[in-house]
Protein backbone atom coordinates (compact mmCIF):
# COMPACT_ATOMS: atom_id res chain seq x y z
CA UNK A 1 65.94 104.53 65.93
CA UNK A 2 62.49 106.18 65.19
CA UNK A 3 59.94 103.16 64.32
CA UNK A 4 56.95 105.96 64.57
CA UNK A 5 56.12 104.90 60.51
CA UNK A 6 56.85 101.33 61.13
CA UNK A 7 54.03 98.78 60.74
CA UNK A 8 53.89 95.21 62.12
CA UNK A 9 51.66 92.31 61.88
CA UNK A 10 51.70 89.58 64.70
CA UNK A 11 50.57 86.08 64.25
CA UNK A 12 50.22 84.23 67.74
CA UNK A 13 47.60 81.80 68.10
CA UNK A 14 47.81 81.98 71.91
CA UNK A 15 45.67 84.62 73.60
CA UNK A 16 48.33 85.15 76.41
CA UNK A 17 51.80 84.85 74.47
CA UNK A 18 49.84 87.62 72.03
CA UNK A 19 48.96 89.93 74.48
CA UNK A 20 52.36 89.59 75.94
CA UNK A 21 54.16 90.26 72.48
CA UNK A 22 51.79 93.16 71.32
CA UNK A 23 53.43 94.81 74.79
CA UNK A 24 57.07 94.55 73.59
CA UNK A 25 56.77 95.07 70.03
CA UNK A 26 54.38 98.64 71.85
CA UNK A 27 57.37 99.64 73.50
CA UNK A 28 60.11 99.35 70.39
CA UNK A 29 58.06 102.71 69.34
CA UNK A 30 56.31 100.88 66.64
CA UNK A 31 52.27 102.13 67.35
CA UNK A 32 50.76 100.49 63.91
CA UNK A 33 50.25 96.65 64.90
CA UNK A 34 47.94 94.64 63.66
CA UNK A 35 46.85 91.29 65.43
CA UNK A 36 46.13 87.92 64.37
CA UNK A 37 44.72 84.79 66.26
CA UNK A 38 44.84 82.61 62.92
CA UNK A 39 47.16 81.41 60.38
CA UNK A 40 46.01 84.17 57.47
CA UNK A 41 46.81 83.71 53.68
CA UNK A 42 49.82 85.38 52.77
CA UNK A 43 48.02 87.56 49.87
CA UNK A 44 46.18 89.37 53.29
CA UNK A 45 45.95 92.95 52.87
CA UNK A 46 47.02 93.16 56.42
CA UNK A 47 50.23 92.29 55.03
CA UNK A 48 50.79 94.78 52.41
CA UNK A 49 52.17 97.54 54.47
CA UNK A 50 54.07 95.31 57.08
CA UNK A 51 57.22 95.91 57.28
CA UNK A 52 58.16 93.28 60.58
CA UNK A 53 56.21 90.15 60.38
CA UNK A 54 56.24 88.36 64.03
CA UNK A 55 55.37 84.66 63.90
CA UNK A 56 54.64 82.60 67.02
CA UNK A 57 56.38 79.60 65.45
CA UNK A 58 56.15 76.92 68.54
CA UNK A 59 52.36 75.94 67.69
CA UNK A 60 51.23 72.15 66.92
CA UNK A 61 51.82 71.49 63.01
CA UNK A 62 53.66 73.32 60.14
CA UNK A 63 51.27 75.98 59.54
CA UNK A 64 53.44 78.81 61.08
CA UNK A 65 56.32 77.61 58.56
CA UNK A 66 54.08 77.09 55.70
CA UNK A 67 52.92 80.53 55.89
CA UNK A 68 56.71 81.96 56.07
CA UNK A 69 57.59 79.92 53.29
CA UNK A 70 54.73 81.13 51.30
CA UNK A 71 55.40 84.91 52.25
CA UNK A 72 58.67 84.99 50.76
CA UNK A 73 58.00 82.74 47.59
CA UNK A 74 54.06 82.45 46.12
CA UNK A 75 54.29 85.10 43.28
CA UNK A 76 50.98 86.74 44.68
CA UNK A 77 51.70 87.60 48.29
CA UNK A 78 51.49 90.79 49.33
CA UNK A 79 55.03 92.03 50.48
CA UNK A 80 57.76 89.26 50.52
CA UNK A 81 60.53 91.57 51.62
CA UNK A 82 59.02 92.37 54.95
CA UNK A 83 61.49 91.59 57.91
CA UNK A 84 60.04 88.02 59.39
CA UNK A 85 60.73 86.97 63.28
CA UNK A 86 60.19 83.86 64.62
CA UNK A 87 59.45 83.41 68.48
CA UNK A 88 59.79 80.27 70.11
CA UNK A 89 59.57 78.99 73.37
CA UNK A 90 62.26 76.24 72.89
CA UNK A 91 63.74 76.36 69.86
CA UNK A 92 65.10 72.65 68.51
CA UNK A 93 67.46 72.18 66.17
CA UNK A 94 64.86 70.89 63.53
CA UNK A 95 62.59 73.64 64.21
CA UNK A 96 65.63 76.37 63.75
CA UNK A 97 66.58 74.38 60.43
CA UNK A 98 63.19 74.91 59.55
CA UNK A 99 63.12 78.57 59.96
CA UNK A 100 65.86 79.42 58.45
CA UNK A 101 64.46 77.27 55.22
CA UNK A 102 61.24 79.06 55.10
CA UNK A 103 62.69 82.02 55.15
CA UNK A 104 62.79 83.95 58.41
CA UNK A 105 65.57 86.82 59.17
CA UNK A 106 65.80 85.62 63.05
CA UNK A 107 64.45 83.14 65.39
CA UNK A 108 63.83 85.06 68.72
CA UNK A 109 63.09 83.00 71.99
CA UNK A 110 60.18 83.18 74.38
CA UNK A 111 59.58 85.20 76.58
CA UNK A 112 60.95 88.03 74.38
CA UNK A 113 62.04 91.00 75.79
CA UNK A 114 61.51 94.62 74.40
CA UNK A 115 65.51 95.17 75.12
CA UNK A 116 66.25 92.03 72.45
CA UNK A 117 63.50 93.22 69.65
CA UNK A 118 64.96 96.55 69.62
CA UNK A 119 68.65 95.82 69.51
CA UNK A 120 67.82 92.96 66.86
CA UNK A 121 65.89 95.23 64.50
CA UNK A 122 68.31 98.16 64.94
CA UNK A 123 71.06 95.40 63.35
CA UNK A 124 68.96 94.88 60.57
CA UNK A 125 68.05 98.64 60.15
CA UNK A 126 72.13 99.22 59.96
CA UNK A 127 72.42 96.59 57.03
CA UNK A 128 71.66 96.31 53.55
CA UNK A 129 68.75 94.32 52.61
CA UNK A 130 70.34 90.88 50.51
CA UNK A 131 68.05 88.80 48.67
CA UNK A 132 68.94 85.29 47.39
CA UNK A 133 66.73 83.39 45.00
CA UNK A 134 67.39 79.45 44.30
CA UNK A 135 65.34 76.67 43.13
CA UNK A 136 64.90 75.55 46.59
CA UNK A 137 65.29 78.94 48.25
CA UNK A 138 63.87 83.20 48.53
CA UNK A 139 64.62 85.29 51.28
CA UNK A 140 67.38 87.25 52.85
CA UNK A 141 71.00 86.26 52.01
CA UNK A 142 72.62 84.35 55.02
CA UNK A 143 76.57 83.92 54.98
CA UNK A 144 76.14 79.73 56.19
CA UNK A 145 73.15 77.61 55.48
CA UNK A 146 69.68 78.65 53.71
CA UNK A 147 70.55 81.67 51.46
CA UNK A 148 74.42 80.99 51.09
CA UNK A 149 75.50 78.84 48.23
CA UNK A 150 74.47 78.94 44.46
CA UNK A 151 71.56 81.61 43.79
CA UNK A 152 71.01 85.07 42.27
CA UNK A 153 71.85 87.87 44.60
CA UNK A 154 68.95 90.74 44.49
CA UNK A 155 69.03 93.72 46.52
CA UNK A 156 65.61 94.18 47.92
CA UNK A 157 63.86 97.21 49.29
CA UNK A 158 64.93 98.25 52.92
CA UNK A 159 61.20 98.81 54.32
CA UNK A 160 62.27 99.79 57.86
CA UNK A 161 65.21 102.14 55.91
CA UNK A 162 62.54 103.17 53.61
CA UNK A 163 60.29 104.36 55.96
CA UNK A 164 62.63 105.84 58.76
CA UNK A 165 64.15 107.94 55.74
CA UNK A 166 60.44 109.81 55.28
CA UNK A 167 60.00 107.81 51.74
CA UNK A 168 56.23 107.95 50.60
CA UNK A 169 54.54 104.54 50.53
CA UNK A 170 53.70 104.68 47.05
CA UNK A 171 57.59 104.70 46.52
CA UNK A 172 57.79 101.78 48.64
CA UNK A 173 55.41 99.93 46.85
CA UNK A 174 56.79 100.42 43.78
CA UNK A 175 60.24 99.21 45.15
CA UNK A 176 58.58 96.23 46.20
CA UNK A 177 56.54 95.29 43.10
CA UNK A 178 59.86 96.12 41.06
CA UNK A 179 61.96 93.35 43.41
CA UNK A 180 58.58 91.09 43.37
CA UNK A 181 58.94 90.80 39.44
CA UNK A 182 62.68 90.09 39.75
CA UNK A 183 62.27 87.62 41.75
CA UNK A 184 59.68 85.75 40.02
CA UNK A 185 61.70 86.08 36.88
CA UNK A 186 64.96 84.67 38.54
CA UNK A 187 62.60 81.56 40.51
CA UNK A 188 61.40 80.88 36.59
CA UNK A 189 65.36 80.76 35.50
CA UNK A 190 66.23 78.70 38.65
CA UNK A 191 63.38 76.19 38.54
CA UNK A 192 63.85 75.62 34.92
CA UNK A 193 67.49 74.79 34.73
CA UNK A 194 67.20 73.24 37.88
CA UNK A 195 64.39 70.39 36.15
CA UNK A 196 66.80 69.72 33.52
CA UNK A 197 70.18 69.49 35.70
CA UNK A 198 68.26 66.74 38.15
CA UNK A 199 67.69 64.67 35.27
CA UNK A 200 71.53 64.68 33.73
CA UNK A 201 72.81 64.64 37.21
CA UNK A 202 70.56 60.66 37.41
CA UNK A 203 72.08 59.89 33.77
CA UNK A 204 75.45 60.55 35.46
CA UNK A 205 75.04 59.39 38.63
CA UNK A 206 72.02 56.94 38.50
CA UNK A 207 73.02 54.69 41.58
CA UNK A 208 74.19 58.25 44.01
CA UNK A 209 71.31 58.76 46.23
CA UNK A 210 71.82 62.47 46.58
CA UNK A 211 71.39 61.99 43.11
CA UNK A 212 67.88 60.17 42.85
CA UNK A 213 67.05 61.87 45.96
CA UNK A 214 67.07 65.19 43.87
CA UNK A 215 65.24 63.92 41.03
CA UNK A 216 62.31 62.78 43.31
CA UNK A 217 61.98 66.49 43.59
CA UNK A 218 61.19 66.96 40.12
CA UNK A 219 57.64 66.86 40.09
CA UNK A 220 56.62 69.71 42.72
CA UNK A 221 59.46 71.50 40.54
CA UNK A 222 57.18 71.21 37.25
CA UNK A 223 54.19 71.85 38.95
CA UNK A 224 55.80 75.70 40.15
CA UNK A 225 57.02 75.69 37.18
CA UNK A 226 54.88 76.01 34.39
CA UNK A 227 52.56 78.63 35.65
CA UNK A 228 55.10 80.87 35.09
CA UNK A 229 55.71 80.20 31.75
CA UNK A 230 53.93 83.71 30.19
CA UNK A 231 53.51 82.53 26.64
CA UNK A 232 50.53 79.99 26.13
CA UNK A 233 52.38 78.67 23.30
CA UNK A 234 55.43 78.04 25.14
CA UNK A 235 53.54 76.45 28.25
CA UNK A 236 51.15 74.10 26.43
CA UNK A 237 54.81 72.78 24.93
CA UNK A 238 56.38 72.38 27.86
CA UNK A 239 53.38 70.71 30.01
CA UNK A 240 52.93 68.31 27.13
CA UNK A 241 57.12 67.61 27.00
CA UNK A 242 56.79 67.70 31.46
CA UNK A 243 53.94 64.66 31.10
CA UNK A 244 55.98 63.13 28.54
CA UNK A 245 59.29 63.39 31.21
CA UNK A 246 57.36 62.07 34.14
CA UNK A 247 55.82 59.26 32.80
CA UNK A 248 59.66 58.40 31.43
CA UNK A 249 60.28 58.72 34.85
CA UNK A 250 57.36 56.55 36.41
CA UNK A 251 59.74 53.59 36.83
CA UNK A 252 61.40 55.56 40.09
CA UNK A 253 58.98 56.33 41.60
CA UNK A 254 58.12 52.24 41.28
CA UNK A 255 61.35 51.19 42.58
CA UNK A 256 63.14 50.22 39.08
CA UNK A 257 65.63 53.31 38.65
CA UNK A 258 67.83 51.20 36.73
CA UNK A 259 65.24 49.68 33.82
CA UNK A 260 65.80 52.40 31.84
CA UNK A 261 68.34 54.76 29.94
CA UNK A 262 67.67 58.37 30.96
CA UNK A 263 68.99 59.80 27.63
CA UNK A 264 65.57 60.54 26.12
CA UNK A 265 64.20 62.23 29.98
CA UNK A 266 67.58 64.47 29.36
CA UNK A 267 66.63 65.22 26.08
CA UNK A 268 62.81 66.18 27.26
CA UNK A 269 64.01 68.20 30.45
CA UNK A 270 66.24 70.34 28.11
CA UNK A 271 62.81 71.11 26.27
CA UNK A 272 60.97 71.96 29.42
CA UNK A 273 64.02 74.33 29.84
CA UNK A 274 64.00 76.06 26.91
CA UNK A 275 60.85 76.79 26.74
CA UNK A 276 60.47 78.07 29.63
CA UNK A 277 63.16 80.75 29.40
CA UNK A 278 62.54 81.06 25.62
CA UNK A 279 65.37 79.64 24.30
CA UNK A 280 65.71 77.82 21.18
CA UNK A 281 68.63 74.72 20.64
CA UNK A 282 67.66 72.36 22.43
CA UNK A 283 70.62 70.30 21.37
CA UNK A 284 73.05 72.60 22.90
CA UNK A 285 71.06 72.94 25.96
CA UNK A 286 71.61 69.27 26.64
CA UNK A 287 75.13 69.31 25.58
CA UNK A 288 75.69 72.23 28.26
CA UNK A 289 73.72 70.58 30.98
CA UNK A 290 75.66 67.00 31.01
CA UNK A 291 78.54 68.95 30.87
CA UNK A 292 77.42 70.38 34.06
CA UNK A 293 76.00 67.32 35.66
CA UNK A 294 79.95 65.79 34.75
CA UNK A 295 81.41 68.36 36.41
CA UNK A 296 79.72 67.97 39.86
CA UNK A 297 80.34 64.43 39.86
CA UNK A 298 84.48 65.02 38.59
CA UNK A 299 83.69 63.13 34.92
């Protein structure tokens, strides 16, 4: 496996643990690293050519996570598709949950030995690079857990394929800005339908706490949303129809979840839906998305 073209970025906060990785990641063959002592923002230039991202993930505080999460899903990092590692000195089951829900390919314990990296990125060299995309969910396609289930399937660019093969890097950033805009495009789709099913799924349901637990989720939802929405027209609807849906809303966030009917929030989520994807019929959109809300619940 010839890693000569390969580039890597690691993020270790710890002067020693650092050191120590730089030395295996050396002796997979890959000779382009690039060191960092600090958290950096995921739109980093260091990260445009990366094609393995190791994270020192054991470090006081969600920062190491936060950054994962935002490498695979703000719409203006630089290279989401990059292969992501985790290291960890003692992994817990909350911190591997984590992970896995920001995103990573593989959680890798400390001390890591050149013997494991190599055998664990000549696995993922041999496969095909699966993408899943979900309201709640971007990065690689996992058969259990975060990235199984309901999504859009993508296939993204192979970097380490890409470059092992001799491919120019120009063609791999095209690849990758090609996949980027897919992605963004199917997020949009997901978050959209996603606002509107969270509010039938309450009309249904209004007393099931997975139910209400989903709708709390609503608002970061609208927020991703409607920056997205290209058409000024079309966003400026939706926002004002959004404010109009969360203030319907207010009362759950108050404790009274049962003052009120949610027939008119339906109504105004199926707006924020259709405008967001550009569709018209409103009407129908509701129609389809009780219907949908019924099913899950066997009504």
């Amino acid at each position: 496996m010839d890693l000569s073209r390969t580039e890597a970025v690691l993020v270790e906060l710890g002067a020693g643990s650092r050191s120590a990785l730089r030395e295996v990641i050396w002796r997979t063959g890959i000779r382009r690293i690039v060191q960092m002592n600090e958290i950096p923002s995921p739109k980093s230039e260091e990260f445009l050519n990366a094609d393995v991202i190791v994270i020192g993930a054991d470090g006081p505080g969600p920062e190491s996570l936060s950054l994962i999460r935002q490498i695979r899903q703000s719409a203006s990092t630089a290279n989401p598709f990059a292969f992501v590692f985790a290291t960890h000195f003692e992994p817990t089951r909350e911190a591997i949950s984590g992970a896995l829900e920001a995103g990573v390919d593989m959680i890798l314990g400390k001390p890591l030995s050149t013997a494991v990296l190599h055998q664990r990125m000549g696995v993922h060299l041999a496969a095909p690079r699966k993408w899943m995309v979900s309201s709640s969910y971007i990065g690689p396609e996992r058969p259990a857990g975060p990235g199984s289930g309901t999504g859009t399937r993508l296939a993204a660019p192979h970097l380490l394929q890409m470059k092992a093969a001799g491919a120019r890097v120009e063609d791999i950033r095209a690849a990758v800005e090609s996949t980027k805009a897919q992605v963004v495009q199917q997020r949009k789709l997901h978050l959209a339908y996603q606002t509107a099913f969270v509010v039938a799924r309450a009309e249904v349901a209004p007393t099931d706490p997975a139910a209400l637990a989903e709708l709390k989720q609503l608002r970061p939802m609208i927020r991703e949303l409607l920056p997205q929405i290209e058409d000024p027209d079309r966003r400026f609807g939706a926002q004002v129809a959004a404010d109009e849906l969360l203030a319907r809303l207010s009362h759950l966030w108050s404790g009274e979840a049962n003052a009120m009917s949610y027939g008119p929030a339906v109504a105004l989520a199926a707006q924020v839906f259709c405008l967001a994807v550009g569709r018209g019929q409103v009407h129908r959109a509701v129609t389809e998305i009780r219907a949908a809300a019924k099913m899950l619940h066997g009504r």
